[in-house]
C-alpha atoms as a PDB file:
ATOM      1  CA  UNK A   1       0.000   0.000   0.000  1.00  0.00           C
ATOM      2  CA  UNK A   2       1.785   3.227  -0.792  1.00  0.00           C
ATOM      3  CA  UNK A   3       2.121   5.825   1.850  1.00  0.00           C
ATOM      4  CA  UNK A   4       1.232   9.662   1.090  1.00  0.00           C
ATOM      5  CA  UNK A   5       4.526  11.274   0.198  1.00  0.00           C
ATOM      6  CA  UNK A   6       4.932   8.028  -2.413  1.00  0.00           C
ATOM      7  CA  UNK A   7       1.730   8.655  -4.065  1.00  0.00           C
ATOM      8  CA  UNK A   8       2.592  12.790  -4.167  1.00  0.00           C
ATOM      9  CA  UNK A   9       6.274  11.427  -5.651  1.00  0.00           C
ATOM     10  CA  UNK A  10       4.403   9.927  -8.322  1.00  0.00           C
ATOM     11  CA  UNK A  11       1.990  12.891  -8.525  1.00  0.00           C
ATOM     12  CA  UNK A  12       4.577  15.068  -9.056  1.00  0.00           C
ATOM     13  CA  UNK A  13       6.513  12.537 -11.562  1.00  0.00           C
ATOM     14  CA  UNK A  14       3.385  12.186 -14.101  1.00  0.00           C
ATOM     15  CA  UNK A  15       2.553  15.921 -13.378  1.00  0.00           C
ATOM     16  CA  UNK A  16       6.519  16.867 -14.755  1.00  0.00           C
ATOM     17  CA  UNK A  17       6.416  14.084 -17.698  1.00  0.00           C
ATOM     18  CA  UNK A  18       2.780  15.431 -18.847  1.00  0.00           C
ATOM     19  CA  UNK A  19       3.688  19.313 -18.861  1.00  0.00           C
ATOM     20  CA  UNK A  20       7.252  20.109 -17.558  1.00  0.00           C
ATOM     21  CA  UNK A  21       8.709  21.160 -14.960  1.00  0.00           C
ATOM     22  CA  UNK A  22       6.797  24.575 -14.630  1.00  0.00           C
ATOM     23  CA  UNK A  23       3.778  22.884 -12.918  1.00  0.00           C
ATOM     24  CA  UNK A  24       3.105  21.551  -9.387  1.00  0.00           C
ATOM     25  CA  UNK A  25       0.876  20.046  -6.921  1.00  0.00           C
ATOM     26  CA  UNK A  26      -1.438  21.909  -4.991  1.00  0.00           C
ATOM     27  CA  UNK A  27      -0.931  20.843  -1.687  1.00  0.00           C
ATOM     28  CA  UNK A  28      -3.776  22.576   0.187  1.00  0.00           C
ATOM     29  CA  UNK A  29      -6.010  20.857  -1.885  1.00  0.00           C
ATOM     30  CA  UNK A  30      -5.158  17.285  -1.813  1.00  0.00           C
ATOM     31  CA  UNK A  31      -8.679  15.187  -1.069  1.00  0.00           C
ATOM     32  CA  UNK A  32      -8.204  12.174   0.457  1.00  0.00           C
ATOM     33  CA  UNK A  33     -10.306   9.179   0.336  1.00  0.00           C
ATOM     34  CA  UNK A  34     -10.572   5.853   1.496  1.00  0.00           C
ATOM     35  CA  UNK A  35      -8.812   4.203  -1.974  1.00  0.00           C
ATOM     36  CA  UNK A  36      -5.837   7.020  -2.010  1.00  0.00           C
ATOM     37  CA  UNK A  37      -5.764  10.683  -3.017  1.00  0.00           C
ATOM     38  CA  UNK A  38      -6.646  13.309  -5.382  1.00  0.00           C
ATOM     39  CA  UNK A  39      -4.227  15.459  -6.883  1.00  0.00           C
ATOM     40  CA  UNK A  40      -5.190  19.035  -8.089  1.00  0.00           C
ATOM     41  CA  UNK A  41      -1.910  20.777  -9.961  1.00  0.00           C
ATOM     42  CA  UNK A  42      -1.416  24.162 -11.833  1.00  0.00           C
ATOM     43  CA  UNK A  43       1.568  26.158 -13.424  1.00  0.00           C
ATOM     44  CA  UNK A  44       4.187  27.290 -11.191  1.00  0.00           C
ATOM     45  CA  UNK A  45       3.799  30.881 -12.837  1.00  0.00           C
ATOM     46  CA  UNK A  46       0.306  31.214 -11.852  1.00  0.00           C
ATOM     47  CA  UNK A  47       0.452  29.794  -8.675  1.00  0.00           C
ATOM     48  CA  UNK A  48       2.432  32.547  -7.843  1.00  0.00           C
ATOM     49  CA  UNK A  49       0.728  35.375  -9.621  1.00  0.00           C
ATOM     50  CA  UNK A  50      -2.451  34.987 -10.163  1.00  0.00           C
ATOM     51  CA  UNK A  51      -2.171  35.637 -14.160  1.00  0.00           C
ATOM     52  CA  UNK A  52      -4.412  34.138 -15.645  1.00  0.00           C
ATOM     53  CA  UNK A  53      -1.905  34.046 -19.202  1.00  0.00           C
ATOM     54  CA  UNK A  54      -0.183  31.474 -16.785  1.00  0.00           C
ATOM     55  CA  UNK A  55      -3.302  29.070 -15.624  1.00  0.00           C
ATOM     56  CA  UNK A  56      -3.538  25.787 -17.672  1.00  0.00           C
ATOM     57  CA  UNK A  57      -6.474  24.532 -19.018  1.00  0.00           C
ATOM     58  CA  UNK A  58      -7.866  21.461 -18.836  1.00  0.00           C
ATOM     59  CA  UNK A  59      -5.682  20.426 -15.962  1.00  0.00           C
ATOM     60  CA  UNK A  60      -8.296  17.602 -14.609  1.00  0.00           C
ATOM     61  CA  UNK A  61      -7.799  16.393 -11.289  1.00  0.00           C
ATOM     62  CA  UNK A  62      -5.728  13.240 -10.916  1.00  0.00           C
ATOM     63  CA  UNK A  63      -6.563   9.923  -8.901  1.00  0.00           C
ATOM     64  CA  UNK A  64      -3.682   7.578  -7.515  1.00  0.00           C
ATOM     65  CA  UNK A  65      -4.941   4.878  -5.813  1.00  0.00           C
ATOM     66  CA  UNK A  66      -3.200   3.686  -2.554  1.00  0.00           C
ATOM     67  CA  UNK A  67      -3.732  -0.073  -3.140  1.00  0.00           C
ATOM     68  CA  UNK A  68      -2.619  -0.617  -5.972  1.00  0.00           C
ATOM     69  CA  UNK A  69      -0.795   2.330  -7.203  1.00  0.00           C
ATOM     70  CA  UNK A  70      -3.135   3.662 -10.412  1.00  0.00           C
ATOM     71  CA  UNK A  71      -3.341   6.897 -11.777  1.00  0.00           C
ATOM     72  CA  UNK A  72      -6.249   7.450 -12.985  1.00  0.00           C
ATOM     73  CA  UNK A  73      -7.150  11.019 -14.931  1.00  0.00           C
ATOM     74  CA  UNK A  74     -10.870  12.220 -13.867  1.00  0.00           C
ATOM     75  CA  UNK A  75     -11.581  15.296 -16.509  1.00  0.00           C
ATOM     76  CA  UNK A  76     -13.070  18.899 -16.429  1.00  0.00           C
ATOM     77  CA  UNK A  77     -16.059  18.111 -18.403  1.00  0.00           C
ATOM     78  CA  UNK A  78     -18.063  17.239 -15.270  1.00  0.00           C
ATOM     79  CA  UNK A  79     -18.266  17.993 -11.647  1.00  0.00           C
ATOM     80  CA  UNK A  80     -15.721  16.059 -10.182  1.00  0.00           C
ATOM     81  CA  UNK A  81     -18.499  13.853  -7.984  1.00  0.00           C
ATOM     82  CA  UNK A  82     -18.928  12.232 -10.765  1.00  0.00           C
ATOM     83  CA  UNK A  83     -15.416  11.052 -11.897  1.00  0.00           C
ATOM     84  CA  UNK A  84     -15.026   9.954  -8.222  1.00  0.00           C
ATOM     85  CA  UNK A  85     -17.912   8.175  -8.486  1.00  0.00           C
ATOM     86  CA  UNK A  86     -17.352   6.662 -12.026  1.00  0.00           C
ATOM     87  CA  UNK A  87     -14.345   5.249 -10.581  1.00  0.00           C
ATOM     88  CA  UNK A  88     -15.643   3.928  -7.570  1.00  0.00           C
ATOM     89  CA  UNK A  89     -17.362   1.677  -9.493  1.00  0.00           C
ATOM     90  CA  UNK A  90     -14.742   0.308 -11.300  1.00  0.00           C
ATOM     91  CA  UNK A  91     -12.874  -0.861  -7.683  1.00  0.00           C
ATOM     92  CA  UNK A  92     -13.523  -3.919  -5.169  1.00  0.00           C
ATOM     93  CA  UNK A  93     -16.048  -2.609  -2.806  1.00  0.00           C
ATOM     94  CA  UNK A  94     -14.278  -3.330  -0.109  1.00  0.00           C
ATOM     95  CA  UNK A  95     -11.412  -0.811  -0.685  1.00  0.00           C
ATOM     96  CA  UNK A  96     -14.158   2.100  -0.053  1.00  0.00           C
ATOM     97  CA  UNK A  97     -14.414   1.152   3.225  1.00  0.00           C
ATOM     98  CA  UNK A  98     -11.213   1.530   4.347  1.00  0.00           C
ATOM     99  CA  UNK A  99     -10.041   3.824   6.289  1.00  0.00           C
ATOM    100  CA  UNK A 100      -8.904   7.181   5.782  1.00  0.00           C
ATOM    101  CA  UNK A 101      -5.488   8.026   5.237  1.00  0.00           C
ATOM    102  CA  UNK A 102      -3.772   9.171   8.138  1.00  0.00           C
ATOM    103  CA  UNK A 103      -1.973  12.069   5.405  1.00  0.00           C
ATOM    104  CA  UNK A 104      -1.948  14.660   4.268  1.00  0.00           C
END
């Protein structure tokens, strides 16, 4: 089972290979849930500005599962309810009742 900081390490790997190294995670905004975490991430530039020349766009949310180690893109096209819940019903039912996270 992968502990926080491994599933932000991979966060922030498949955050860097899909759009550089100008982007991060946004920490303050990590959701956690029984299966793992969700990972919200923006451009470095904006972060720190506000600009919105900076933001990216369609930067959906990203789901890595603590079991099993997944990453799993939701989207933007949708409230993002509904890509949690799409995916919950793609895992073992049992992994939904875990419990939380101790982290972040």
């Amino acid at each position: 089972m992968l502990t926080y900081k491994q599933a932000l390490i991979l966060a922030e790997t498949w955050c860097r290979v899909l759009c550089g190294d100008g982007v991060q995670i946004i920490i303050d905004k990590v959701m956690k849930k029984p299966y793992g975490w969700i990972f919200f991430y923006q451009n470095t530039s904006f972060l720190a500005s506000d600009d919105y020349h900076h933001a990216l766009a369609s930067n959906a949310p990203i789901i890595i599962d603590r079991v099993n180690g997944e990453i799993r893109v939701t989207g933007t096209s949708k409230p993002l309810s509904e890509y949690l819940a799409d995916y919950e019903a793609t895992i073992p039912k049992a992994r939904l009742e875990l419990s939380l996270p101790n982290e972040p």
